[in-house]
PDB file of N, CA and C in Angstrom:
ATOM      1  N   UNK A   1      30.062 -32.736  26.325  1.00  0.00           N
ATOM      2  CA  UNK A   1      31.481 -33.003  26.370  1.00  0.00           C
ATOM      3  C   UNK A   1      32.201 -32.028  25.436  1.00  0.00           C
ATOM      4  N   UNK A   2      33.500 -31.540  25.532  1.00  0.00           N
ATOM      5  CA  UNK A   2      33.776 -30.478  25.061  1.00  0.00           C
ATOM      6  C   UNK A   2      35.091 -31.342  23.830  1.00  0.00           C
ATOM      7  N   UNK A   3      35.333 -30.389  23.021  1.00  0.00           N
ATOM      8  CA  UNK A   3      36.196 -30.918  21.974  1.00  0.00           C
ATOM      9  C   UNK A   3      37.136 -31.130  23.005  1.00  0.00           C
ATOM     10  N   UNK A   4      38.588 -31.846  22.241  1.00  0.00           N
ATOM     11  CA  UNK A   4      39.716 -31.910  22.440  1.00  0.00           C
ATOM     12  C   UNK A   4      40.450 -31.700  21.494  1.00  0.00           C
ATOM     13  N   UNK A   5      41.711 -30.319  21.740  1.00  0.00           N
ATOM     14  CA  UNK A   5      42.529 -30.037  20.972  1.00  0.00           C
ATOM     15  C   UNK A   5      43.895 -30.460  20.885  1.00  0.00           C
ATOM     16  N   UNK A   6      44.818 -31.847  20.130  1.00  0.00           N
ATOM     17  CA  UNK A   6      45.792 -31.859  20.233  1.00  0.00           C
ATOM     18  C   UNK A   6      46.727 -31.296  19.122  1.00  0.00           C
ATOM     19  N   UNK A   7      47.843 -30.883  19.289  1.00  0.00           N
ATOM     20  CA  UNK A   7      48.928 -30.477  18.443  1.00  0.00           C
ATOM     21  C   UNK A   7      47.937 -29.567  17.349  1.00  0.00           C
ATOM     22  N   UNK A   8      47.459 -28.587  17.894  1.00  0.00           N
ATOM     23  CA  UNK A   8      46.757 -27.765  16.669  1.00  0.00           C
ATOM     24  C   UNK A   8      45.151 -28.572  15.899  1.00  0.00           C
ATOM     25  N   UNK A   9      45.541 -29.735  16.514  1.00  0.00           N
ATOM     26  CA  UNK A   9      43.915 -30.440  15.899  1.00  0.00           C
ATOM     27  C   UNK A   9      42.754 -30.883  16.480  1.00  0.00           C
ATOM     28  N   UNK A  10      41.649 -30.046  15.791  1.00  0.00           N
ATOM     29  CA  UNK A  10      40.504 -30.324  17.154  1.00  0.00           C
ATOM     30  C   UNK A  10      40.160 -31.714  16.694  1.00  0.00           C
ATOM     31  N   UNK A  11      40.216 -32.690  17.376  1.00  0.00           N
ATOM     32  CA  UNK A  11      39.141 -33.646  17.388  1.00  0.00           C
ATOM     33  C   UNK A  11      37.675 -33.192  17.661  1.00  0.00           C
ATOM     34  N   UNK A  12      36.719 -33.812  17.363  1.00  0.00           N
ATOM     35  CA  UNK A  12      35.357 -33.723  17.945  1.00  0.00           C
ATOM     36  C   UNK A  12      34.742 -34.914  18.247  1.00  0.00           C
ATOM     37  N   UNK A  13      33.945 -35.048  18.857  1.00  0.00           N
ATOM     38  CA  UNK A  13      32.705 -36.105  19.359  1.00  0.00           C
ATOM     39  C   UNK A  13      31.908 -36.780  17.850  1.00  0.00           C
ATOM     40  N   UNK A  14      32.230 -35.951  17.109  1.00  0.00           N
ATOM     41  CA  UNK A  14      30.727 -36.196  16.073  1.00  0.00           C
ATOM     42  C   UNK A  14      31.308 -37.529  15.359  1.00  0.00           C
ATOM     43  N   UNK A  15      32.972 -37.857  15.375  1.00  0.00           N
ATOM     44  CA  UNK A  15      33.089 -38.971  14.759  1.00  0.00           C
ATOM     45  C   UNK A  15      33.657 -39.825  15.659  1.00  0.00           C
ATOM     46  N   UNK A  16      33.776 -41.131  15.457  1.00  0.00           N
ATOM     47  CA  UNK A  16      34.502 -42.359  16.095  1.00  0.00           C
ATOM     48  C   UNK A  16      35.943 -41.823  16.347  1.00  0.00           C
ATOM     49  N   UNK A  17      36.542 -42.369  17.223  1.00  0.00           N
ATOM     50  CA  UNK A  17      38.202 -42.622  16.977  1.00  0.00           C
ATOM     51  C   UNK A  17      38.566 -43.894  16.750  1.00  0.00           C
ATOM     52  N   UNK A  18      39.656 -44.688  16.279  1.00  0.00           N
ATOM     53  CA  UNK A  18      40.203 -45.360  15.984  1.00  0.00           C
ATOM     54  C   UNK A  18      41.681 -45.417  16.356  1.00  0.00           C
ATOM     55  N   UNK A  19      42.253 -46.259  16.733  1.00  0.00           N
ATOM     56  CA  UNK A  19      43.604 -46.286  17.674  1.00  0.00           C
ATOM     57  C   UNK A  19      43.807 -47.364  16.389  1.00  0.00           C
ATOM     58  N   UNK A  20      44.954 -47.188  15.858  1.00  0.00           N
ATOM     59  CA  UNK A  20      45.516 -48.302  14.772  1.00  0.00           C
ATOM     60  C   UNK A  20      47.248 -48.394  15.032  1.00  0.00           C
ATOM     61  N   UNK A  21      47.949 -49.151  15.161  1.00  0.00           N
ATOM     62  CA  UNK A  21      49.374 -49.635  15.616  1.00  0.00           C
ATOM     63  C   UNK A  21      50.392 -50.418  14.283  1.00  0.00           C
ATOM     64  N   UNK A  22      50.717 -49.855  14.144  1.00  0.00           N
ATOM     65  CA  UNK A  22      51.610 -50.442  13.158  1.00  0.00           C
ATOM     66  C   UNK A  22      51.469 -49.938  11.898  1.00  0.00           C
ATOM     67  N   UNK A  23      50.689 -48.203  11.747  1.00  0.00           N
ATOM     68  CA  UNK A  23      50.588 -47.992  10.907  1.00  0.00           C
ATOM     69  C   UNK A  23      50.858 -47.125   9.747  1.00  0.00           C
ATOM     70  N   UNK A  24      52.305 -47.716   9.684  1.00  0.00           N
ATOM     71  CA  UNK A  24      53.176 -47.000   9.240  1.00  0.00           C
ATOM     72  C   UNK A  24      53.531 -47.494   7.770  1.00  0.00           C
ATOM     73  N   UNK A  25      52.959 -48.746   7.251  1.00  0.00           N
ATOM     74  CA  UNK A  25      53.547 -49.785   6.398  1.00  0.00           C
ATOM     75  C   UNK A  25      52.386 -51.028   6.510  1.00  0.00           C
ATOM     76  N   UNK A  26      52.230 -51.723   4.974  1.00  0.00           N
ATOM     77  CA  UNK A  26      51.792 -52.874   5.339  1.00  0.00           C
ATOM     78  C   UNK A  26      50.183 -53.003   5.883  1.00  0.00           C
ATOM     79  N   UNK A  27      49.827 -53.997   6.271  1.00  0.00           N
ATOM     80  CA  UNK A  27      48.753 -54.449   6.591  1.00  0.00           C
ATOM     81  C   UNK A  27      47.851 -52.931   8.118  1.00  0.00           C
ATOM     82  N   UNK A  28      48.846 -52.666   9.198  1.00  0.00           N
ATOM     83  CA  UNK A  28      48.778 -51.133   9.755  1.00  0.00           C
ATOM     84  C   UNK A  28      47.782 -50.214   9.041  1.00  0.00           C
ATOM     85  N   UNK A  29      48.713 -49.593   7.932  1.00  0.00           N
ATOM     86  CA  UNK A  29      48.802 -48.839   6.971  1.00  0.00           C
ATOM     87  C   UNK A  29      47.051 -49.047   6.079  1.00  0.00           C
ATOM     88  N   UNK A  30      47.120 -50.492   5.798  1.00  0.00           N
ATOM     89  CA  UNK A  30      45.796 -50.652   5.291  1.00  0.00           C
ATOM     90  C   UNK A  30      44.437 -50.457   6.045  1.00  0.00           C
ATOM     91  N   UNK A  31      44.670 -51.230   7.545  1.00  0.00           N
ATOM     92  CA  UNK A  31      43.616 -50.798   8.198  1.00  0.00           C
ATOM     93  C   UNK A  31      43.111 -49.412   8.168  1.00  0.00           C
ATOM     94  N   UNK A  32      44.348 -48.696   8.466  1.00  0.00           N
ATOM     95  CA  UNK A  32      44.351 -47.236   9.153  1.00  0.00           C
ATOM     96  C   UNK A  32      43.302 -46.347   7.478  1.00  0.00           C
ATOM     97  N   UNK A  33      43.737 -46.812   6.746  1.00  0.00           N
ATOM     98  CA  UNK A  33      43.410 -45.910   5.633  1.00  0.00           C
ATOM     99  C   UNK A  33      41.692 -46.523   4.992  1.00  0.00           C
ATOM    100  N   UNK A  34      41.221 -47.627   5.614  1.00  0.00           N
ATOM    101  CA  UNK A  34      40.050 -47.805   5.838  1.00  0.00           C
ATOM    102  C   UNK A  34      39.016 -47.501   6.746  1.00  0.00           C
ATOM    103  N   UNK A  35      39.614 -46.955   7.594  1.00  0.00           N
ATOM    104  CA  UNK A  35      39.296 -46.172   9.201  1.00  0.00           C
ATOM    105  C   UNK A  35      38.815 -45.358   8.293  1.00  0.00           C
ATOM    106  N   UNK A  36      39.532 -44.625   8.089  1.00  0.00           N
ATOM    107  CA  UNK A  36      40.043 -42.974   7.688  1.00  0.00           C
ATOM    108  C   UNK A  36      38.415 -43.063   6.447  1.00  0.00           C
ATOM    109  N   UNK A  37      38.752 -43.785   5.319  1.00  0.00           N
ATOM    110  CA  UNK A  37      37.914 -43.851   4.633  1.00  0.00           C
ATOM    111  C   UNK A  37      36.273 -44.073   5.178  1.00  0.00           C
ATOM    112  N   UNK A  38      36.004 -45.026   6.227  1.00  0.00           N
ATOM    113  CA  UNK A  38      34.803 -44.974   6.582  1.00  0.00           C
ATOM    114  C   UNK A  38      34.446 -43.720   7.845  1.00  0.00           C
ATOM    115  N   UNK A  39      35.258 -42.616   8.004  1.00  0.00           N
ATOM    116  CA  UNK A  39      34.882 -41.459   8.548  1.00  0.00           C
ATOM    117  C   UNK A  39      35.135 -41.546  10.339  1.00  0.00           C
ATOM    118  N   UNK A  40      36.436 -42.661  10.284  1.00  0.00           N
ATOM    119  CA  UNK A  40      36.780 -42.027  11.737  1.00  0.00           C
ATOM    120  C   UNK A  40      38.179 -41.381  11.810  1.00  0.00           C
ATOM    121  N   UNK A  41      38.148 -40.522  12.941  1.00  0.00           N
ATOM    122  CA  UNK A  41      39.217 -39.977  13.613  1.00  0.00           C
ATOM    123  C   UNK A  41      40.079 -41.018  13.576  1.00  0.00           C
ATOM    124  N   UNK A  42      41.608 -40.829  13.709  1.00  0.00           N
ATOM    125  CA  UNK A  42      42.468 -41.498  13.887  1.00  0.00           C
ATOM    126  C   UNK A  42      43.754 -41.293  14.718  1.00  0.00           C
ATOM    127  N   UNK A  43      44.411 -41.766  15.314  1.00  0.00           N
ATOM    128  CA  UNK A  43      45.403 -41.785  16.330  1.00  0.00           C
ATOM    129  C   UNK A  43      46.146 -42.931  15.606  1.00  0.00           C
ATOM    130  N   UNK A  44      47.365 -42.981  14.876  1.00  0.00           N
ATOM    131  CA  UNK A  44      47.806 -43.708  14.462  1.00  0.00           C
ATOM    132  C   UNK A  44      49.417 -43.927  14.966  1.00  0.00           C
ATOM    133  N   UNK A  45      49.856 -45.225  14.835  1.00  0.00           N
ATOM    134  CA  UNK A  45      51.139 -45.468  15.785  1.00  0.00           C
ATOM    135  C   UNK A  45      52.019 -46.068  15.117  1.00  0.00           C
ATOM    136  N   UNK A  46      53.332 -46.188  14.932  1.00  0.00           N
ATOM    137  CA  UNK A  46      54.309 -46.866  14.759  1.00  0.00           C
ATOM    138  C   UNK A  46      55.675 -46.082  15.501  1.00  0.00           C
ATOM    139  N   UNK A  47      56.472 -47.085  15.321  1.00  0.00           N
ATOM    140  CA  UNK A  47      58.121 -46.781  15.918  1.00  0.00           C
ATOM    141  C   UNK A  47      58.953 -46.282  14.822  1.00  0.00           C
ATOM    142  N   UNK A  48      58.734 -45.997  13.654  1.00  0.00           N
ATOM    143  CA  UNK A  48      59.568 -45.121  12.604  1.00  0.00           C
ATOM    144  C   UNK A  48      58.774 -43.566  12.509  1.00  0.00           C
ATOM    145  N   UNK A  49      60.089 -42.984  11.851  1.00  0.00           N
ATOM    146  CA  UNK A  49      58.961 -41.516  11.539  1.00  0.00           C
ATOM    147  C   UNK A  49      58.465 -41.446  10.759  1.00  0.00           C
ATOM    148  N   UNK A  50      57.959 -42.461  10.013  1.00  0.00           N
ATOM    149  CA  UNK A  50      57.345 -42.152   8.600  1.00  0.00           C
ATOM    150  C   UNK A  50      55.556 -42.068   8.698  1.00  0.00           C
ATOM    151  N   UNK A  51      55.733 -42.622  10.260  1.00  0.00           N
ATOM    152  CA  UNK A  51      53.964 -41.956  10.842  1.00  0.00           C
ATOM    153  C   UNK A  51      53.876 -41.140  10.321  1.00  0.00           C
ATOM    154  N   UNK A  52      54.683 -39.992  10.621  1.00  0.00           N
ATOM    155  CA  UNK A  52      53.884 -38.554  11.144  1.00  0.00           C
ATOM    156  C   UNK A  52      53.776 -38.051   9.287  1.00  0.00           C
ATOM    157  N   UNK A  53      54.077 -39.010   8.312  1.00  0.00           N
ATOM    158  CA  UNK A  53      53.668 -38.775   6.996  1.00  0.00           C
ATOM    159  C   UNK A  53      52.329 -39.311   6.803  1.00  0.00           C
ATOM    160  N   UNK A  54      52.216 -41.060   7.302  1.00  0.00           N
ATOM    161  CA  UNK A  54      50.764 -41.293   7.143  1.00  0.00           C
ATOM    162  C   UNK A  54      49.676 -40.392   7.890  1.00  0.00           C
ATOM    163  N   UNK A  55      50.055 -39.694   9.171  1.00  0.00           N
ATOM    164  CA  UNK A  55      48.858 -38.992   9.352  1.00  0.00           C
ATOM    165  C   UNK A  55      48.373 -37.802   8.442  1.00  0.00           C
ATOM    166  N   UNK A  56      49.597 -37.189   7.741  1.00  0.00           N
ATOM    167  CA  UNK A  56      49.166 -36.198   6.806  1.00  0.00           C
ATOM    168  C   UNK A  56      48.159 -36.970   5.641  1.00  0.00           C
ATOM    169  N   UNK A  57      48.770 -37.937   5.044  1.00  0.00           N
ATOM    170  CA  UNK A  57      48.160 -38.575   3.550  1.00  0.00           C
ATOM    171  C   UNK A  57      46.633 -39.088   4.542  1.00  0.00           C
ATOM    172  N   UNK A  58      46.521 -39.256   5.596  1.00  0.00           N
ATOM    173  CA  UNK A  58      45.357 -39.581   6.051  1.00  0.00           C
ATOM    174  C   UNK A  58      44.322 -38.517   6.525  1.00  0.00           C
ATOM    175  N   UNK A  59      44.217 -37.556   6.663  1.00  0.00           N
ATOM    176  CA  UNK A  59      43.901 -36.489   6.717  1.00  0.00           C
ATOM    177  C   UNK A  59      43.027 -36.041   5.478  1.00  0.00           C
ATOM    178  N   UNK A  60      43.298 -36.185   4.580  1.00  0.00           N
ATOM    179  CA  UNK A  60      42.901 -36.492   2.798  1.00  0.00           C
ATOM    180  C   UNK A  60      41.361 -37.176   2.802  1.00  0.00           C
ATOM    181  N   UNK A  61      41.695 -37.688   3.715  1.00  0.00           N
ATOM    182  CA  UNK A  61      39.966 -38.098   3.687  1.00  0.00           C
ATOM    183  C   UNK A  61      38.618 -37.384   4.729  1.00  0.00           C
ATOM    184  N   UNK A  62      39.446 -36.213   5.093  1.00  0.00           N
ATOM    185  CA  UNK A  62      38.237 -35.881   5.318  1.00  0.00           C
ATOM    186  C   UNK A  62      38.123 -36.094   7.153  1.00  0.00           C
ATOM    187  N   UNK A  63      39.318 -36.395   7.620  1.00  0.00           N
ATOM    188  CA  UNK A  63      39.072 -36.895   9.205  1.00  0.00           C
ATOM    189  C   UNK A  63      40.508 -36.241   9.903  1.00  0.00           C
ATOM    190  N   UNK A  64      40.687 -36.580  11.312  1.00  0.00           N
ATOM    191  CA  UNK A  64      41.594 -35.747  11.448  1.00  0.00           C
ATOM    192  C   UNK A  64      42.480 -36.879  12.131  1.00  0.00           C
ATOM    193  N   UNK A  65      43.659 -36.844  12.064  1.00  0.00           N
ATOM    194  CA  UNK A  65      44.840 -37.921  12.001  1.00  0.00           C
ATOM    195  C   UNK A  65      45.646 -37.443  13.115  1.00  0.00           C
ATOM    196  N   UNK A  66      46.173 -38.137  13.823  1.00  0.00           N
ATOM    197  CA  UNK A  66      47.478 -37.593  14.764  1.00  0.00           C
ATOM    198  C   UNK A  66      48.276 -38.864  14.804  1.00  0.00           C
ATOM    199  N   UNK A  67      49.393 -38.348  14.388  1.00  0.00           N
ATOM    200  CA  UNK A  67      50.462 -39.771  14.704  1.00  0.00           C
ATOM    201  C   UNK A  67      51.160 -39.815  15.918  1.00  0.00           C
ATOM    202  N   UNK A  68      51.218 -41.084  16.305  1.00  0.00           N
ATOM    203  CA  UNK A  68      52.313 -40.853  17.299  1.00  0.00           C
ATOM    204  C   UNK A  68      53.151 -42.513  17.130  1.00  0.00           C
ATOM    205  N   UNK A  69      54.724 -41.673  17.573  1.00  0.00           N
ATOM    206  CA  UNK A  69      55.799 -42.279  17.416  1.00  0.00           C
ATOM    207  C   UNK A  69      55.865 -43.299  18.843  1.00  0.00           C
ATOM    208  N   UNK A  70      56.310 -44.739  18.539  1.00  0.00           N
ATOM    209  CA  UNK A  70      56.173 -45.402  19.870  1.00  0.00           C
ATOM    210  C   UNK A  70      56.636 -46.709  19.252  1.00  0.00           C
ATOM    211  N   UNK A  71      57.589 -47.509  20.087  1.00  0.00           N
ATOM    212  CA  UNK A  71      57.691 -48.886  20.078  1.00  0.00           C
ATOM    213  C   UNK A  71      56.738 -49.626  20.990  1.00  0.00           C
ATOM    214  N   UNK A  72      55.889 -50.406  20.487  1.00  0.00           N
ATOM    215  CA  UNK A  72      55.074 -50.958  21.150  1.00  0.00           C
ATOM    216  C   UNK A  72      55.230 -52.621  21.378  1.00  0.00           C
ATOM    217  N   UNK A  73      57.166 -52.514  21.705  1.00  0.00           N
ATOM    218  CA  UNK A  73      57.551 -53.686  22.048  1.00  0.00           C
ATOM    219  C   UNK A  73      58.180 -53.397  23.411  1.00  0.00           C
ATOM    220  N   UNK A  74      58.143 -52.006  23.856  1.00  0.00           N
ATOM    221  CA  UNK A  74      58.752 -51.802  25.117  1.00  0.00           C
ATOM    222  C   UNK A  74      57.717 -51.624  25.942  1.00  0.00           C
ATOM    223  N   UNK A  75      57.893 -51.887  27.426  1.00  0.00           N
ATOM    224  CA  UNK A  75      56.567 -51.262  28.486  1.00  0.00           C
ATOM    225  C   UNK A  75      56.681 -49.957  28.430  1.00  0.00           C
ATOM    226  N   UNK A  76      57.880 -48.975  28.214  1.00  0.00           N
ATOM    227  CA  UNK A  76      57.610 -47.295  28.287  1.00  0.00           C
ATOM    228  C   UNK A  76      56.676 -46.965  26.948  1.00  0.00           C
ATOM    229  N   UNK A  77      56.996 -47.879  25.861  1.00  0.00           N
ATOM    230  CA  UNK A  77      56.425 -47.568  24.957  1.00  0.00           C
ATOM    231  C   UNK A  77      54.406 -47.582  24.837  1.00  0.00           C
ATOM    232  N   UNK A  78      54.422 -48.667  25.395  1.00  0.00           N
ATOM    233  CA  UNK A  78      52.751 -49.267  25.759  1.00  0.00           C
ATOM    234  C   UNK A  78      52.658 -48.210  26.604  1.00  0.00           C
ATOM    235  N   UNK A  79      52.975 -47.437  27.655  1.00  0.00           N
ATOM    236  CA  UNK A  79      52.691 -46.828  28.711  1.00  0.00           C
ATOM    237  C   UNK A  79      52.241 -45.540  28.010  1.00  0.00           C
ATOM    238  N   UNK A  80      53.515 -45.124  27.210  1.00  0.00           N
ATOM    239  CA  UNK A  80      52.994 -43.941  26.440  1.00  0.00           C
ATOM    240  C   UNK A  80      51.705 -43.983  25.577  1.00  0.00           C
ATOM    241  N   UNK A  81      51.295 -44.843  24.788  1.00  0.00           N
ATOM    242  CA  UNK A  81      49.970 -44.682  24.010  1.00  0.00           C
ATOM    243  C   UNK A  81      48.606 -44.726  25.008  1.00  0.00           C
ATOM    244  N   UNK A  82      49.326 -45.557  26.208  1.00  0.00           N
ATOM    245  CA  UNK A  82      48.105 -45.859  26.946  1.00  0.00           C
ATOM    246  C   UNK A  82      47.596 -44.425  28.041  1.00  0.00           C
ATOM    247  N   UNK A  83      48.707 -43.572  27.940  1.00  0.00           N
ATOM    248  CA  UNK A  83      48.802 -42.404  28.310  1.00  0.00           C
ATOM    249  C   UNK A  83      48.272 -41.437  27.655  1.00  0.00           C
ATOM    250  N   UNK A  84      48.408 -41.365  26.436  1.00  0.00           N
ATOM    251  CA  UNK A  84      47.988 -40.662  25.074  1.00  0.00           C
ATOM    252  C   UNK A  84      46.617 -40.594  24.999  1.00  0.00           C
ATOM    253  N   UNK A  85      46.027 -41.988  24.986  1.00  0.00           N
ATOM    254  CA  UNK A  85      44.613 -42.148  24.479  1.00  0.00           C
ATOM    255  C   UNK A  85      43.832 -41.635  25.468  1.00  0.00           C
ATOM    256  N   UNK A  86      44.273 -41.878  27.082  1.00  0.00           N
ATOM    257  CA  UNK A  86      43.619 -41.023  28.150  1.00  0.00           C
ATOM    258  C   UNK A  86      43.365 -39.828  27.756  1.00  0.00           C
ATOM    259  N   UNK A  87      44.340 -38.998  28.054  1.00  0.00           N
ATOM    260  CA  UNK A  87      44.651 -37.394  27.176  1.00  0.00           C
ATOM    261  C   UNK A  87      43.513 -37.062  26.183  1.00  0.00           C
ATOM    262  N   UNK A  88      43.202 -37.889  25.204  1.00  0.00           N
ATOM    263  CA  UNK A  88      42.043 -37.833  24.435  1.00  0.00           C
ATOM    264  C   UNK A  88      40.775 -37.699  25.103  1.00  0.00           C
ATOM    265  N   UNK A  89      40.430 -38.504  25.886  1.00  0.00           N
ATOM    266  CA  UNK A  89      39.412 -38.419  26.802  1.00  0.00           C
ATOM    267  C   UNK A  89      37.827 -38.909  25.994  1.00  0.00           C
ATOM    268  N   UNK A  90      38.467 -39.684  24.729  1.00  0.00           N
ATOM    269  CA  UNK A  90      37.492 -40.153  23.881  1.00  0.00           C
ATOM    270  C   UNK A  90      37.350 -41.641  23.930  1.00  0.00           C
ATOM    271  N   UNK A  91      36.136 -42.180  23.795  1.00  0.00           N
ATOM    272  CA  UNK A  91      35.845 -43.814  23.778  1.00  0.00           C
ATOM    273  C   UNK A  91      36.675 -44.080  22.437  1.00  0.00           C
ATOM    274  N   UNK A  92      37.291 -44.735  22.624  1.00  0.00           N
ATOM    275  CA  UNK A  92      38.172 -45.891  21.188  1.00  0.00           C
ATOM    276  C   UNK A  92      37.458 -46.710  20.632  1.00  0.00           C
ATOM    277  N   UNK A  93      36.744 -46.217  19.396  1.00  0.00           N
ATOM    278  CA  UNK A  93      36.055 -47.523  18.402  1.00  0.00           C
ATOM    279  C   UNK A  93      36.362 -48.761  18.567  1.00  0.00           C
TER     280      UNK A  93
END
């Protein structure tokens, strides 16, 4: 299976991914940075922009982070991540 490159970042096979929602703040935020810490990839989500900061501070550990912006109280919004994670073409931890 071949890498996948999004927005400049290769993911690879060699680690897990992790899909985390809400993790922008809060309990989100905590999961996501325990992901990160036990050595998976991450795809991380919330509806503010202050994602696309946690994916940087998450990155810090050593894994590779992509945020994405999304209300995941709308159906366009669900549609989009569920769109996203395809695109990846990786099994979700």
């Amino acid at each position: 299976m071949k890498d996948n490159h999004i927005e400049g970042r290769e993911y690879t096979h060699a680690k897990e991914l992790a899909v985390v929602t809400g993790a922008s703040s809060g309990i989100g935020l905590e999961l996501a940075r325990v992901c990160a810490r036990k050595g998976f990839d991450l795809l991380v989500i919330a509806e503010d922009q202050e994602i696309q900061n946690v994916a940087k501070e998450l990155e810090e550990y050593g894994v590779v982070a992509e945020a994405l912006q999304a209300n995941l109280a709308t159906f366009d919004g669900v549609e989009m991540v569920g769109d996203h994670v395809k695109k990846l073409n990786r099994a979700v931890a």
